[in-house]
Protein backbone atom coordinates (compact mmCIF):
# COMPACT_ATOMS: atom_id res chain seq x y z
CA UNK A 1 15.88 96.28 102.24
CA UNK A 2 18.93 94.23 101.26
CA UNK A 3 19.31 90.79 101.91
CA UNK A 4 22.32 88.39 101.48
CA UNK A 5 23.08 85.76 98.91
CA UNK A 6 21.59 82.79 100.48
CA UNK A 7 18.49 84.39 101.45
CA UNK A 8 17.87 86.49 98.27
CA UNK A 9 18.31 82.52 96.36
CA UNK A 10 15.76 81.26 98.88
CA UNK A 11 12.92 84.54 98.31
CA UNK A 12 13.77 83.76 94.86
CA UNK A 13 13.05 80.08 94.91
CA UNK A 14 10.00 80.13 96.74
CA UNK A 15 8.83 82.79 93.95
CA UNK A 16 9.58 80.75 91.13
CA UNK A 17 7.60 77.65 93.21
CA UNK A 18 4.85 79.75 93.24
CA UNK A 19 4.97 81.40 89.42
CA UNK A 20 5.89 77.64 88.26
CA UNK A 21 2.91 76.28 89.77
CA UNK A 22 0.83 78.86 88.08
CA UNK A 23 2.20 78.07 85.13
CA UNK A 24 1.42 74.46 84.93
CA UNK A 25 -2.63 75.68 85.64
CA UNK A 26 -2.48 78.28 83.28
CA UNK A 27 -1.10 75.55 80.83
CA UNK A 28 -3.22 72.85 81.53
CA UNK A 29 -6.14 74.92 81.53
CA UNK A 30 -5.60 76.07 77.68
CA UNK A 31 -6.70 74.46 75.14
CA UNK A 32 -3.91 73.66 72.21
CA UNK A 33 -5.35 75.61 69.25
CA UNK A 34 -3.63 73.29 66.42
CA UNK A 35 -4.99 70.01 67.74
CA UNK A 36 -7.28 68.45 64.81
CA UNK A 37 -10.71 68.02 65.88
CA UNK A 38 -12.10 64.48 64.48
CA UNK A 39 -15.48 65.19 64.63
CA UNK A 40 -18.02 68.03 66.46
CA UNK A 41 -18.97 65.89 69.23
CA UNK A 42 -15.38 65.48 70.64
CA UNK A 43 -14.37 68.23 73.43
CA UNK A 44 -10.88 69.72 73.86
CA UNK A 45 -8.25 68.47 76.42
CA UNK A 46 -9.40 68.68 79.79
CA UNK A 47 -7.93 71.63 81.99
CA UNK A 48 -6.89 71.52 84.95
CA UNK A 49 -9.53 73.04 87.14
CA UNK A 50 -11.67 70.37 84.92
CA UNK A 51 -9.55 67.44 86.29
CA UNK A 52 -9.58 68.66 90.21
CA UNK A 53 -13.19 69.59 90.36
CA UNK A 54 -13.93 65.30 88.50
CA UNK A 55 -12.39 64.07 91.51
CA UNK A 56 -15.31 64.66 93.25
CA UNK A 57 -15.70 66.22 96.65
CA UNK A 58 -12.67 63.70 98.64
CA UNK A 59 -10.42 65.01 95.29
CA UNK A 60 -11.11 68.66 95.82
CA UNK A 61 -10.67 68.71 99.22
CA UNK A 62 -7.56 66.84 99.13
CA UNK A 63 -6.02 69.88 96.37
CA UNK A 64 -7.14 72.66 98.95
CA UNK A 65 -5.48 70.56 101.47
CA UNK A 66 -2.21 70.47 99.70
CA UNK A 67 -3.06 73.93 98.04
CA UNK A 68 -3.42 74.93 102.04
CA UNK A 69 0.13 73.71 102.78
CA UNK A 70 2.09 75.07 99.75
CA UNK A 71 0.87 79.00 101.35
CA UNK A 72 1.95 77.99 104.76
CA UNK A 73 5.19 76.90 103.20
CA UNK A 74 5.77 80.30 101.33
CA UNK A 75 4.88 82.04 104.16
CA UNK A 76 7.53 80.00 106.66
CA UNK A 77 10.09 80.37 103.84
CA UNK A 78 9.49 84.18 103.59
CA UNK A 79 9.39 84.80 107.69
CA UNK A 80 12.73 82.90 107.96
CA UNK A 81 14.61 84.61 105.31
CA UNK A 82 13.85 88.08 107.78
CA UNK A 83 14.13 86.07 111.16
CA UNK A 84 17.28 83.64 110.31
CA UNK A 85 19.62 86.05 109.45
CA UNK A 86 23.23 87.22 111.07
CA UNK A 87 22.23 90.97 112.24
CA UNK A 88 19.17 89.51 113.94
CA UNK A 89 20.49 86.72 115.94
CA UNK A 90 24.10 88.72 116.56
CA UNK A 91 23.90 92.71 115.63
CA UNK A 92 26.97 94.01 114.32
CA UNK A 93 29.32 94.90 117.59
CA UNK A 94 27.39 94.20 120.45
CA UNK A 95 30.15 91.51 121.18
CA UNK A 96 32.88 93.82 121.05
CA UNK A 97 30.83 96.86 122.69
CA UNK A 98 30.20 94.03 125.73
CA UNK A 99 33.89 93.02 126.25
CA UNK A 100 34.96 96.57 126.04
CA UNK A 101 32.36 97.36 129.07
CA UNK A 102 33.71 94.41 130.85
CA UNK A 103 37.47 95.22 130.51
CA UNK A 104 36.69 98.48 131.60
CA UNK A 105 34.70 96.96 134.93
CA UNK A 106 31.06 98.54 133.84
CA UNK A 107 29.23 94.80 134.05
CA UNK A 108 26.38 96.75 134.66
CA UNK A 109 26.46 99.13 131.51
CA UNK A 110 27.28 95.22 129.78
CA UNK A 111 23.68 93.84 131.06
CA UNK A 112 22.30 96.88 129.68
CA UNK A 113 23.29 96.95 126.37
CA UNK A 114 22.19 93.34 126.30
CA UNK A 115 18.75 94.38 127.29
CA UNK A 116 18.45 96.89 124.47
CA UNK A 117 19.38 94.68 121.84
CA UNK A 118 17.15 91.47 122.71
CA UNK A 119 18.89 88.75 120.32
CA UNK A 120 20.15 85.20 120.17
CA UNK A 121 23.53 86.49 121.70
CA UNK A 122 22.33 88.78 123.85
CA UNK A 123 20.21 86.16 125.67
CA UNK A 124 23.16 84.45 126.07
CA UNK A 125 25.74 86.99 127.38
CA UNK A 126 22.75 87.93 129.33
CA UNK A 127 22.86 84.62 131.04
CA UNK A 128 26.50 84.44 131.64
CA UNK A 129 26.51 88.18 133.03
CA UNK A 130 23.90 86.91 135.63
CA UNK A 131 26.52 83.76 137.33
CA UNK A 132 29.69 86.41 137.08
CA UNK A 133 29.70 86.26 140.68
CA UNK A 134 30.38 82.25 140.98
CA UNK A 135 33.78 82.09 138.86
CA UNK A 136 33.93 81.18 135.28
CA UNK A 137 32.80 77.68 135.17
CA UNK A 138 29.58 78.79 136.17
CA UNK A 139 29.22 81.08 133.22
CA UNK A 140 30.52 78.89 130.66
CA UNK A 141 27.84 76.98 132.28
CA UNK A 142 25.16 79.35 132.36
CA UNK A 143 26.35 80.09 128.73
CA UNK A 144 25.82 76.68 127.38
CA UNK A 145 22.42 76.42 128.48
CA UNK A 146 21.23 79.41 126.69
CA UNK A 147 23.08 78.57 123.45
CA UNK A 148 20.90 74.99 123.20
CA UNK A 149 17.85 76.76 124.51
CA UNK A 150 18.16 79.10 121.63
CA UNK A 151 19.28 76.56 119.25
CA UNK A 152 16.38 74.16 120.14
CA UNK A 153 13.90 76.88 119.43
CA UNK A 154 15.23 77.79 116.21
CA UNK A 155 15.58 74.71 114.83
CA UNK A 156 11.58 74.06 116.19
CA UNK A 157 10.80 77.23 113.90
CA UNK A 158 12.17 75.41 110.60
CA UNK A 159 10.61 71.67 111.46
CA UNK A 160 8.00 72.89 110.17
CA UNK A 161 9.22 73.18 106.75
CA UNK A 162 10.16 69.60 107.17
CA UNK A 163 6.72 68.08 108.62
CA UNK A 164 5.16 70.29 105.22
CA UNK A 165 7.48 68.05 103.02
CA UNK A 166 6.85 64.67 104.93
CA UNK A 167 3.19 65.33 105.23
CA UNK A 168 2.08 66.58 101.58
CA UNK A 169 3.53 63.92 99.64
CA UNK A 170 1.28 61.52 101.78
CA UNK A 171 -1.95 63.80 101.31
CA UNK A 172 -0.79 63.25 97.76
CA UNK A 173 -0.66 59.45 97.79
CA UNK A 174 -4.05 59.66 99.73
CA UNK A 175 -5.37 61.28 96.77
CA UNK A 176 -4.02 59.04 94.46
CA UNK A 177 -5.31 55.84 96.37
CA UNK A 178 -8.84 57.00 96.74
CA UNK A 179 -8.97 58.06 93.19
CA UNK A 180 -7.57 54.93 92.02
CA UNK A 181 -10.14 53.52 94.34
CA UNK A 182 -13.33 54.68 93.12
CA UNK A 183 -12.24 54.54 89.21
CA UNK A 184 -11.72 50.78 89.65
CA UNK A 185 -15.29 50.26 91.56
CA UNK A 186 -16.75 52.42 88.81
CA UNK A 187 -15.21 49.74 86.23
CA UNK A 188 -16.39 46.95 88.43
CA UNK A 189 -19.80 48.09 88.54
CA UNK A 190 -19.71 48.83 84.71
CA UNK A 191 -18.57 45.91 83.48
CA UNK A 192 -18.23 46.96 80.31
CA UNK A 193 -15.76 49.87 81.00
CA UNK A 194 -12.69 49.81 78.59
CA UNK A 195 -9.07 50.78 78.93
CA UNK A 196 -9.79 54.67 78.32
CA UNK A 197 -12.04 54.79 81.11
CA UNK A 198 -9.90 53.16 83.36
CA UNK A 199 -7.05 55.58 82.38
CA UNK A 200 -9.08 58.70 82.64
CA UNK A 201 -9.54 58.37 86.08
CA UNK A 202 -6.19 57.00 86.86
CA UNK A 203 -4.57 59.77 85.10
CA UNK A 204 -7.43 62.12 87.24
CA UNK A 205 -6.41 60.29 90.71
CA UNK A 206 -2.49 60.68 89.80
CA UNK A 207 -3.05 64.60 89.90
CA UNK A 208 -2.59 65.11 93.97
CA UNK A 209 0.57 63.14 93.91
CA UNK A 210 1.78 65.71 91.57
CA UNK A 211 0.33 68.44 93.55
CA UNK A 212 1.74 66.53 96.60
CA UNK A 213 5.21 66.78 95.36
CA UNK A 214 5.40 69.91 93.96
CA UNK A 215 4.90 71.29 97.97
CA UNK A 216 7.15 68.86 99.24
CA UNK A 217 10.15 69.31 97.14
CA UNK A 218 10.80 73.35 97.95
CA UNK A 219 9.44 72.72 101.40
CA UNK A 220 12.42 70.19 102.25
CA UNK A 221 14.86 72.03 100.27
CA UNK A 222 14.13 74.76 102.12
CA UNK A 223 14.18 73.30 105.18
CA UNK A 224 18.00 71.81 104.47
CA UNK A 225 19.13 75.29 104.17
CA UNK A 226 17.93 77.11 106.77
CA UNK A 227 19.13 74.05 109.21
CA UNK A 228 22.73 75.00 107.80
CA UNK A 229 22.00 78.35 108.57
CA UNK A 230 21.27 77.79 111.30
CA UNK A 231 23.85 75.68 112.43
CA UNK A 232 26.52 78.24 111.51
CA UNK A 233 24.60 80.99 112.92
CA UNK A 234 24.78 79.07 116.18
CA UNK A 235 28.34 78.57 116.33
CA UNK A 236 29.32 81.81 115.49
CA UNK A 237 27.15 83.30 118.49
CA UNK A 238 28.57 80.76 120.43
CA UNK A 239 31.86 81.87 119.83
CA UNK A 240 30.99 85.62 120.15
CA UNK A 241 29.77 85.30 123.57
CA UNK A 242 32.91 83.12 124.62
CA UNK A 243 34.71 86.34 122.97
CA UNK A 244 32.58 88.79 125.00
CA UNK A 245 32.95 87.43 128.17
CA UNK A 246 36.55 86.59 128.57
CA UNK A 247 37.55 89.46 130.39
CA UNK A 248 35.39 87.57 133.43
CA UNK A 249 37.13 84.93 132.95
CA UNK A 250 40.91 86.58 133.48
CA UNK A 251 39.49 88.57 136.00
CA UNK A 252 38.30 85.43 138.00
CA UNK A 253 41.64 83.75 137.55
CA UNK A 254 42.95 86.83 139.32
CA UNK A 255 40.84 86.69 142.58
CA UNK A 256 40.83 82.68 142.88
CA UNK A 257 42.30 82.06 146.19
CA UNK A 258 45.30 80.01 146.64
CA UNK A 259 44.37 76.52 148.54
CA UNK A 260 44.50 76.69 152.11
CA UNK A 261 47.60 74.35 153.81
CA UNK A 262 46.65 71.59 155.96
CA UNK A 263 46.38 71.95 159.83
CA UNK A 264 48.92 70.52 161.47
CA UNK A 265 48.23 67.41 163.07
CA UNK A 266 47.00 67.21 167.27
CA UNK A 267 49.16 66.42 170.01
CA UNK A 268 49.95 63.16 170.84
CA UNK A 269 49.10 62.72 174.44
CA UNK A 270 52.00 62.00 176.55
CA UNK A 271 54.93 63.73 173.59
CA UNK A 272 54.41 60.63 172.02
């Protein structure tokens, strides 16, 4: 299967989200072999996995959470790059293959080929092929309406993308705060806690804002290019059908009547 530029950079991106992210567990969880070890009793850096599971259950659930979201954000970014894409929302001559039908008087074979090929534009034509009976401004009518129906659901598809990259880098912060939370009640109840403490679990609450960003930043990315997508993908349909269906519109020109004249004025009573 061959895809185009834009979406090949997109599969690509969301790959290298996903490989990147691995990456940063895979390094966090190894231990660096040259570090000098003071004495026995201290430990290698903590890992990763070491650093969610302190958090506690509220910090662990929180990383699923956001761990949740990142796979529901691949998955919208792959299903887009195979729905948002020019030969699904307007196949390669149905326009033309519509206007010829029309010129030719065959409206009928037109709504047919529509029907076979259920798409953005053909749910269009289909609905300007339907008022071809009341004169063109009722298709250009009918024709608008099914453009921003169509539009309004596609761009409800990609949202979202964007509610992912509003909403994680809040679950982050939520993290963060409750962390931040409990390592300062934990000093307060110590009393005798010093500055390393304090930092450990700072540094332990400040990993779901990291987590938290790392969704959101692809996510709206994303999301700002499929919108452009799909605002050009809109307009070219748009123009398509407008294509498609101007033989209707010539032909209704033809068969408008002419306005009737006046009639004449009564009789004045008395040839007055």
């Amino acid at each position: 299967m061959r895809y185009s530029k834009p979406a090949a950079a997109i599969l690509l991106a969301s790959v290298f989200f996903l490989v990147f992210e691995t990456g940063i567990v895979l390094a966090q969880d190894t231990p660096t072999p040259s570090a000098p070890t003071a004495s026995a009793d201290e430990s290698a850096p903590e890992g990763f996995f070491s650093i969610v599971f302190s958090g506690g259950l509220v910090g662990f659930t929180i990383i699923m959470l956001l761990f949740a979201l990142s796979l529901t954000a691949a998955y919208l970014v792959f299903e887009h790059i195979m729905t948002i894409r020019r030969k699904e929302i307007m196949p390669e001559g149905l326009s033309e293959q519509v206007r010829q039908l029309l010129q030719a008087g065959r409206a009928t074979d037109a709504d047919r080929v529509c029907r076979e090929q259920p798409c953005f534009l053909s749910f269009v034509l289909l609905n300007g092929l339907a008022e071809h009976d009341g004169g063109w401004p009722d298709i250009e009518k009918a024709m608008e309406d099914a453009t921003a129906e169509q539009s309004a659901r596609l761009f409800r598809k990609i949202e979202y993308l964007s509610v992912i990259g509003n909403i994680a880098p809040m679950v982050g912060l939520l993290g963060t705060v409750t962390g931040m939370i409990l390592a300062f009640q934990q000093v307060a109840n110590t009393g005798d806690a010093g500055a390393a403490d304090l930092a450990e679990g700072i540094y332990q609450a400040l990993v779901t804002t990291v987590g938290g960003l790392i969704v959101a930043i692809p996510s709206l990315g994303a999301f700002a290019i499929f919108r452009n997508r799909v605002d050009q993908f809109v307009a070219e349909a748009a123009y398509l059908a407008q294509h498609a269906l101007s033989p209707l519109k010539r032909r209704t020109a033809k068969v408008t009547p002419s306005p009737a004249s006046p009639p004449p004025p009564p009789p004045v009573e008395g040839g007055k």
